[in-house]
Protein backbone atom coordinates (compact mmCIF):
# COMPACT_ATOMS: atom_id res chain seq x y z
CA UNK A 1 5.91 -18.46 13.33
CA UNK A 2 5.72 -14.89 14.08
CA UNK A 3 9.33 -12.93 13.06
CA UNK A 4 11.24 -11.37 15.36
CA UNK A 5 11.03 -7.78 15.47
CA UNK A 6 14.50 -5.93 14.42
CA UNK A 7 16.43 -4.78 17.44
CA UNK A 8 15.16 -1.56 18.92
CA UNK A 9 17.92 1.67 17.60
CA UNK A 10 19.34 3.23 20.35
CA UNK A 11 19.87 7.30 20.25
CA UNK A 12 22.26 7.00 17.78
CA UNK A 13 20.94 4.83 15.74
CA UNK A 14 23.30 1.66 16.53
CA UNK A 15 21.35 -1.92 16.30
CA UNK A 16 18.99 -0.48 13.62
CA UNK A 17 19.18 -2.72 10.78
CA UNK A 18 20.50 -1.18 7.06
CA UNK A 19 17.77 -1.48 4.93
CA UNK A 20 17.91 -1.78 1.28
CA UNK A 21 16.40 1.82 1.40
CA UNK A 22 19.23 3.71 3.43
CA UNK A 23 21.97 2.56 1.36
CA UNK A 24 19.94 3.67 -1.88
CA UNK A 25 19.44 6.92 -0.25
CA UNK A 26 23.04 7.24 0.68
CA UNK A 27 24.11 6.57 -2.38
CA UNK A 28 22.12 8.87 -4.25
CA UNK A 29 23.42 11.43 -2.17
CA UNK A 30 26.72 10.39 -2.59
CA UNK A 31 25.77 10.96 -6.77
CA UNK A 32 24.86 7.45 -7.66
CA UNK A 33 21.96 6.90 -9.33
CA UNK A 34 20.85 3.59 -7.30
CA UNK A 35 23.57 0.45 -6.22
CA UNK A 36 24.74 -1.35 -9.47
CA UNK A 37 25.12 -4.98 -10.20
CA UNK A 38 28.53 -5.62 -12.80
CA UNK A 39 25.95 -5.49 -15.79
CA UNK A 40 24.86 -1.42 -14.98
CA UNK A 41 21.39 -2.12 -13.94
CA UNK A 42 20.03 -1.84 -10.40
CA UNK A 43 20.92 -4.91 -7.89
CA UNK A 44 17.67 -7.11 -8.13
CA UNK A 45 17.02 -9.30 -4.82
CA UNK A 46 17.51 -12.15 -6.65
CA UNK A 47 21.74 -11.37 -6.93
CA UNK A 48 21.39 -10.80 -3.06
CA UNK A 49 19.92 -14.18 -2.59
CA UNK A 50 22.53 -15.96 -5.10
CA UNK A 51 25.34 -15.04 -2.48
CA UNK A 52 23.16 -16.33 0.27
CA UNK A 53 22.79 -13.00 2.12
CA UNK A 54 19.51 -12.33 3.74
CA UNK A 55 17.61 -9.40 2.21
CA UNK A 56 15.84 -6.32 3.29
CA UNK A 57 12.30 -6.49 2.98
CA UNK A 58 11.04 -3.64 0.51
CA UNK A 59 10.11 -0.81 1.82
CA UNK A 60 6.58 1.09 2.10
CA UNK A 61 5.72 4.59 -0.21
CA UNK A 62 2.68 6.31 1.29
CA UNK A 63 1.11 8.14 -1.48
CA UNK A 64 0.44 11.17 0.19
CA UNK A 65 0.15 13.43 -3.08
CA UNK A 66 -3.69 14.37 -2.60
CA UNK A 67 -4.43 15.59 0.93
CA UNK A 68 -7.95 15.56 0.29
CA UNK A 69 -7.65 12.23 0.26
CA UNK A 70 -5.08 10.77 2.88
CA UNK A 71 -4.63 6.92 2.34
CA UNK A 72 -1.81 5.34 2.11
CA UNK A 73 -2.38 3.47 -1.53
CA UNK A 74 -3.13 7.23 -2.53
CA UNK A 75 -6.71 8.42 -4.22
CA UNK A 76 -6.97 5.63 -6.53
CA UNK A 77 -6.94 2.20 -5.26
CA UNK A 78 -10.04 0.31 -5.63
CA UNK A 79 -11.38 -3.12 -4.30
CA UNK A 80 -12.06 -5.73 -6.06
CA UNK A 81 -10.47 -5.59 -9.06
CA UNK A 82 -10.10 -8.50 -12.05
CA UNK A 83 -8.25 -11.77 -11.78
CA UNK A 84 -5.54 -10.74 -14.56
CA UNK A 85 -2.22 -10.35 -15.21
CA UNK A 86 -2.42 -8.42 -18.94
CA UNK A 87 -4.45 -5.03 -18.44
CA UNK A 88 -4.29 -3.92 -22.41
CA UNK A 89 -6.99 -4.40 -24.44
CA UNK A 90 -6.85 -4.15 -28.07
CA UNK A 91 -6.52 -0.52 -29.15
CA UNK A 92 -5.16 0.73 -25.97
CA UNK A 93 -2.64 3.51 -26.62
CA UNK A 94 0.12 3.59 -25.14
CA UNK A 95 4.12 1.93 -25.21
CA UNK A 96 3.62 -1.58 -24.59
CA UNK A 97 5.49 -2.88 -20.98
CA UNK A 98 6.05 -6.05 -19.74
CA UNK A 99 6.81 -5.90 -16.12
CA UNK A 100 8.34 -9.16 -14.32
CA UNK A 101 10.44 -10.29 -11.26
CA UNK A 102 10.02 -12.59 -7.90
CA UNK A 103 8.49 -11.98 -4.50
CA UNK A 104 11.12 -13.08 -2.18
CA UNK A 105 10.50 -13.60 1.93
CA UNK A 106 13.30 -11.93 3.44
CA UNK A 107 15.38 -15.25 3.67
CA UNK A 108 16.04 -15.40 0.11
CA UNK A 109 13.27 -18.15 -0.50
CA UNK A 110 10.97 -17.52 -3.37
CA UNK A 111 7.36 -16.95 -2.13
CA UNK A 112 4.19 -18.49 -4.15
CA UNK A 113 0.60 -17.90 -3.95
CA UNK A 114 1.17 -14.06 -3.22
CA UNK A 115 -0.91 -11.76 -4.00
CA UNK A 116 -0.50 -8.75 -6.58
CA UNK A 117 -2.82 -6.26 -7.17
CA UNK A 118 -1.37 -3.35 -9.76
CA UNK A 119 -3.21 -0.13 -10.88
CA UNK A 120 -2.32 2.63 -12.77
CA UNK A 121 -3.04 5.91 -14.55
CA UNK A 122 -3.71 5.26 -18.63
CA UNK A 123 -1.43 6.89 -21.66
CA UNK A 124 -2.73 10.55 -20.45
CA UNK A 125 -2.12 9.88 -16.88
CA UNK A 126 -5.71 9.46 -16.19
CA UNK A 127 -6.97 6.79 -13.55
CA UNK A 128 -10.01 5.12 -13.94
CA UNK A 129 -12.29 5.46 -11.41
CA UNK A 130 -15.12 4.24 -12.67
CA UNK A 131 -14.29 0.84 -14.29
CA UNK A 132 -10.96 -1.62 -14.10
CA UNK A 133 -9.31 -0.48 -16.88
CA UNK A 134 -5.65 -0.73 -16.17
CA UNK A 135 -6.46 -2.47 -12.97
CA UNK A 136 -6.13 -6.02 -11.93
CA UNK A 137 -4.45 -8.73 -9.83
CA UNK A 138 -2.53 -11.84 -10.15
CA UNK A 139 -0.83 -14.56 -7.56
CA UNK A 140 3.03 -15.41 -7.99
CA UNK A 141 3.30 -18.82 -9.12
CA UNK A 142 5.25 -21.55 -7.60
CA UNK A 143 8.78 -20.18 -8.23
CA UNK A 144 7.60 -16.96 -6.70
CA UNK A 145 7.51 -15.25 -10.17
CA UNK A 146 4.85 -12.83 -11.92
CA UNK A 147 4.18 -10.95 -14.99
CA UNK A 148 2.41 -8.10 -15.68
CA UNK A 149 1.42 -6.83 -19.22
CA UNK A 150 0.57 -3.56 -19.70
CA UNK A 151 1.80 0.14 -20.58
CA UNK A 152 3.76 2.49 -19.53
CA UNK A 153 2.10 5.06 -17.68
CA UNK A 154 1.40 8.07 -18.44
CA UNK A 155 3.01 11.33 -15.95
CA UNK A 156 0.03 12.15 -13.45
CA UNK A 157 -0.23 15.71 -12.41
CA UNK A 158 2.70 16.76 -9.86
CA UNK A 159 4.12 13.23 -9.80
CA UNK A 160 6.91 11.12 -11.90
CA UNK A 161 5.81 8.26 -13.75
CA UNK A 162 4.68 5.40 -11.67
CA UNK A 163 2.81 2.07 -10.80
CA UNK A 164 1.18 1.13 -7.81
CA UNK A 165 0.98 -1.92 -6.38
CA UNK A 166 -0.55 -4.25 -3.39
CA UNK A 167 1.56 -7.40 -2.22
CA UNK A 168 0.52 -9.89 0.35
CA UNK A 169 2.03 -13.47 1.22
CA UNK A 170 -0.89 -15.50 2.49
CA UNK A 171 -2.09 -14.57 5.98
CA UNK A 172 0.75 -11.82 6.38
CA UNK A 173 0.05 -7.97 6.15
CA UNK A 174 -0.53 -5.84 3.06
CA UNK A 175 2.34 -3.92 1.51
CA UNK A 176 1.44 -1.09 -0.71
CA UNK A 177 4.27 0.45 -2.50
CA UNK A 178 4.91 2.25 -6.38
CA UNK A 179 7.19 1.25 -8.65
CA UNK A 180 9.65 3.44 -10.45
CA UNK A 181 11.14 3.86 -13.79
CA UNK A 182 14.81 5.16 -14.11
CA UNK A 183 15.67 8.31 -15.87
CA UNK A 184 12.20 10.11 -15.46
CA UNK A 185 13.21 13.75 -14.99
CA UNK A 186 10.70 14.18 -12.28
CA UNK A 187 11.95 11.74 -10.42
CA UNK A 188 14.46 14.42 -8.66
CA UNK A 189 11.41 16.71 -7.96
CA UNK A 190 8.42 14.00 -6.74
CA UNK A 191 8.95 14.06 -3.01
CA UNK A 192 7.18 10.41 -2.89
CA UNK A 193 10.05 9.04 -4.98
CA UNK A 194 12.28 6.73 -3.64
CA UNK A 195 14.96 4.60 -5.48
CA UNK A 196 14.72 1.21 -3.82
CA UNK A 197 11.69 1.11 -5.76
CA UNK A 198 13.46 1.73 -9.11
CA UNK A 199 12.89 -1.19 -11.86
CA UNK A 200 15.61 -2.28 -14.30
CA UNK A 201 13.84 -0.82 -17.64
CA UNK A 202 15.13 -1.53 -20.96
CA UNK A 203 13.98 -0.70 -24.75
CA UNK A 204 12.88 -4.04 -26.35
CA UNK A 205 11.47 -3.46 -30.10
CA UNK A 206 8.54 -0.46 -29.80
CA UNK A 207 7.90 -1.39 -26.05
CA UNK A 208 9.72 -1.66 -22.96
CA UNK A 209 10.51 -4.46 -20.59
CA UNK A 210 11.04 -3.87 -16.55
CA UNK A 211 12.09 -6.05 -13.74
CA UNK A 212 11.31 -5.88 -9.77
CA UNK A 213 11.99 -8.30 -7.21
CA UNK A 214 9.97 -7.97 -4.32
CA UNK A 215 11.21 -8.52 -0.73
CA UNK A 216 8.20 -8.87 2.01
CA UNK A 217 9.26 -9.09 5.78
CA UNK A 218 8.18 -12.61 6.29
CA UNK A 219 9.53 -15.88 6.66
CA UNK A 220 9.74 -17.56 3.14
CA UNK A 221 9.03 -21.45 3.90
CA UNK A 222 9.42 -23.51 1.10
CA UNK A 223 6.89 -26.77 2.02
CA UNK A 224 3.93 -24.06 2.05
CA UNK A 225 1.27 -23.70 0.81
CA UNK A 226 0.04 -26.41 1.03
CA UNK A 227 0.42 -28.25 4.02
CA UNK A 228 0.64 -31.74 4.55
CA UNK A 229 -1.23 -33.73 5.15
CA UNK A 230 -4.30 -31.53 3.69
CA UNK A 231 -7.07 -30.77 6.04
CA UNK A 232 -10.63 -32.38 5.24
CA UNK A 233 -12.34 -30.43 2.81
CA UNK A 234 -15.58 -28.24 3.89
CA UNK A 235 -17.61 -30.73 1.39
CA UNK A 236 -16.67 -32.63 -1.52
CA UNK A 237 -17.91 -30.20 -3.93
CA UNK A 238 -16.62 -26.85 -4.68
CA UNK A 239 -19.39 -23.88 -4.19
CA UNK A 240 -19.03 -20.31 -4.22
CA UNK A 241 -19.10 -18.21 -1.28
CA UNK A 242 -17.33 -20.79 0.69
CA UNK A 243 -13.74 -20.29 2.71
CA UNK A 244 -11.27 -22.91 1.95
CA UNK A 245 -7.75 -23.31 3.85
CA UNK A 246 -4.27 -24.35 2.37
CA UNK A 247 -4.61 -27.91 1.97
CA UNK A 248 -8.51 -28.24 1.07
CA UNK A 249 -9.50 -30.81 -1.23
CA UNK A 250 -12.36 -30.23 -3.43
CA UNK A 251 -14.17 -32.21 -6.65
CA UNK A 252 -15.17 -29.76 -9.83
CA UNK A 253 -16.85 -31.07 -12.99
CA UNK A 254 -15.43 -34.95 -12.19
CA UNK A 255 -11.82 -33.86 -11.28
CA UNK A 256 -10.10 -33.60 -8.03
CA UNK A 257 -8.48 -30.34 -6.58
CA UNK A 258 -5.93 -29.15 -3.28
CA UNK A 259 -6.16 -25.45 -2.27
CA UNK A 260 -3.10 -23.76 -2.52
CA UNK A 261 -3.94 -20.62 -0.99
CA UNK A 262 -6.61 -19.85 1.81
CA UNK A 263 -9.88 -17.59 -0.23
CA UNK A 264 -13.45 -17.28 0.08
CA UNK A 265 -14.58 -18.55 -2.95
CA UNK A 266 -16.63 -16.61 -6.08
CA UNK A 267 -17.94 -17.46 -9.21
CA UNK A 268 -15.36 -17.15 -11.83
CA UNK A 269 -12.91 -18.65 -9.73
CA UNK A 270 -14.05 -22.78 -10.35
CA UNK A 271 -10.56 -24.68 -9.65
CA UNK A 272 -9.63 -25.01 -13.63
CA UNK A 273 -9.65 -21.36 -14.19
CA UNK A 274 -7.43 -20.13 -11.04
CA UNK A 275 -4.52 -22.82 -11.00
CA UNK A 276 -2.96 -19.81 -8.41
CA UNK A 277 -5.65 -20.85 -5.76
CA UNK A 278 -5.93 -24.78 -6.74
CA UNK A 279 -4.02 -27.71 -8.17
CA UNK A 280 -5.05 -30.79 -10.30
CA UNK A 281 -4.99 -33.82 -8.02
């Protein structure tokens, strides 16, 4: 079902929804440094949901920092990149950082099977244009929950220190957004910046650890995917290059499989090695 679009403001700006976004902008300006939860960190939508309130969906960034290029995602987004959710390799410099949290439909119910696609600059705040490195996506599981592994970025020229980041429930719209860390003196002087997209960051041994709960302006539904009863498979066998719906069953190698998530298939992407996209029958 299609959601209801939020009533239309008037002159005044009565009927418009408050978003998560003004009242972290008001309270900034009122000297705060984001809304607190009781422990000091910043409210994650996950202590919204707890009290059964419905939540704000988070809100778009548009990287605008390069006018040569004028996209949205910014300069650096590229297609395409790797199935994973750990971009260090061995020998990567850099402070190690584990970033993890929920995707939540504005309802307060968990979402699964979304889509996450992260990039960043490296240590130096370089981006990597002409490889993956520091570059790669990942589905939430079935609790809604992800983890990334990777490093703290280093401070690009004329921004604060950042990660960007893709989200997409299946067969809704693309939101493209940054993440923020806390503290970062340039965050007062990076007109991008905004602090509903601050993480809760804390020192954990030589690394760090940060956690984000995402909020996407859909419907959560718990009973999908899949759907039920499933839909007759394409074939019986799984093949690349083939589109599969929510609900698809498929044999691989002697075993059964359901489609969790509607894809086009690829090599590299056989039912055992993406349990985000299909489940052991």
């Amino acid at each position: 079902m299609t959601p209801s679009p939020p009533p239309a403001p008037d002159a005044s700006g009565a009927g418009r929804p408050i978003s998560r976004k003004s009242l972290l902008r008001a309270a900034v300006a009122a000297g705060a440094a984001a809304p607190l939860i009781a422990t000091g960190t910043v409210a994650l939508a996950r202590d919204t949901g707890a009290r059964g309130q419905d939540l704000a969906p988070t809100p778009f960034c548009d990287d605008g920092d390069d006018p040569t290029i004028p996209q949205m995602e910014g300069p650096y987004f590229k297609p395409n990149s790797p199935l994973r959710a750990n971009l260090v390799t061995p020998g990567t410099p850099g402070t190690p950082l584990t970033v993890s949290g929920y995707v939540f439909g504005r309802n307060c119910v968990p979402l699964r099977g979304v889509l996450l696609d992260f990039w960043q600059a490296d240590n130096a705040g370089a981006y990597d244009n002409a490889g993956y490195t520091f570059r790669g996506h990942q589905f939430t599981d079935a609790s809604g929950a992800f983890t990334l592994r990777t490093i703290v970025p280093g401070l690009y020229p004329g921004r604060t220190r950042h990660i960007h980041v893709k989200a997409q429930a299946p067969g809704e719209p693309v939101l493209t957004t940054q993440l923020y860390f806390p503290g970062e003196p340039r965050n007062s002087t990076d007109t991008i910046f905004d602090p509903a997209l601050l993480m809760n960051v804390r020192s954990v041994g030589g690394g760090k650890e940060a956690t984000f709960d995402f909020v996407l302006d859909v419907q959560g539904d718990p009973t999908d995917p899949p759907t039920d009863p499933p839909t007759d498979p394409p074939s019986g066998s799984w093949a690349p290059g083939r589109a599969y719906s929510a609900g698809d069953r498929v044999t691989h190698s002697g075993a059964g499989y359901r489609c969790l998530q509607a894809h086009t298939s690829m090599t590299g992407w056989e039912p055992p090695n993406v349990p985000a996209l299909w489940r052991r029958e």
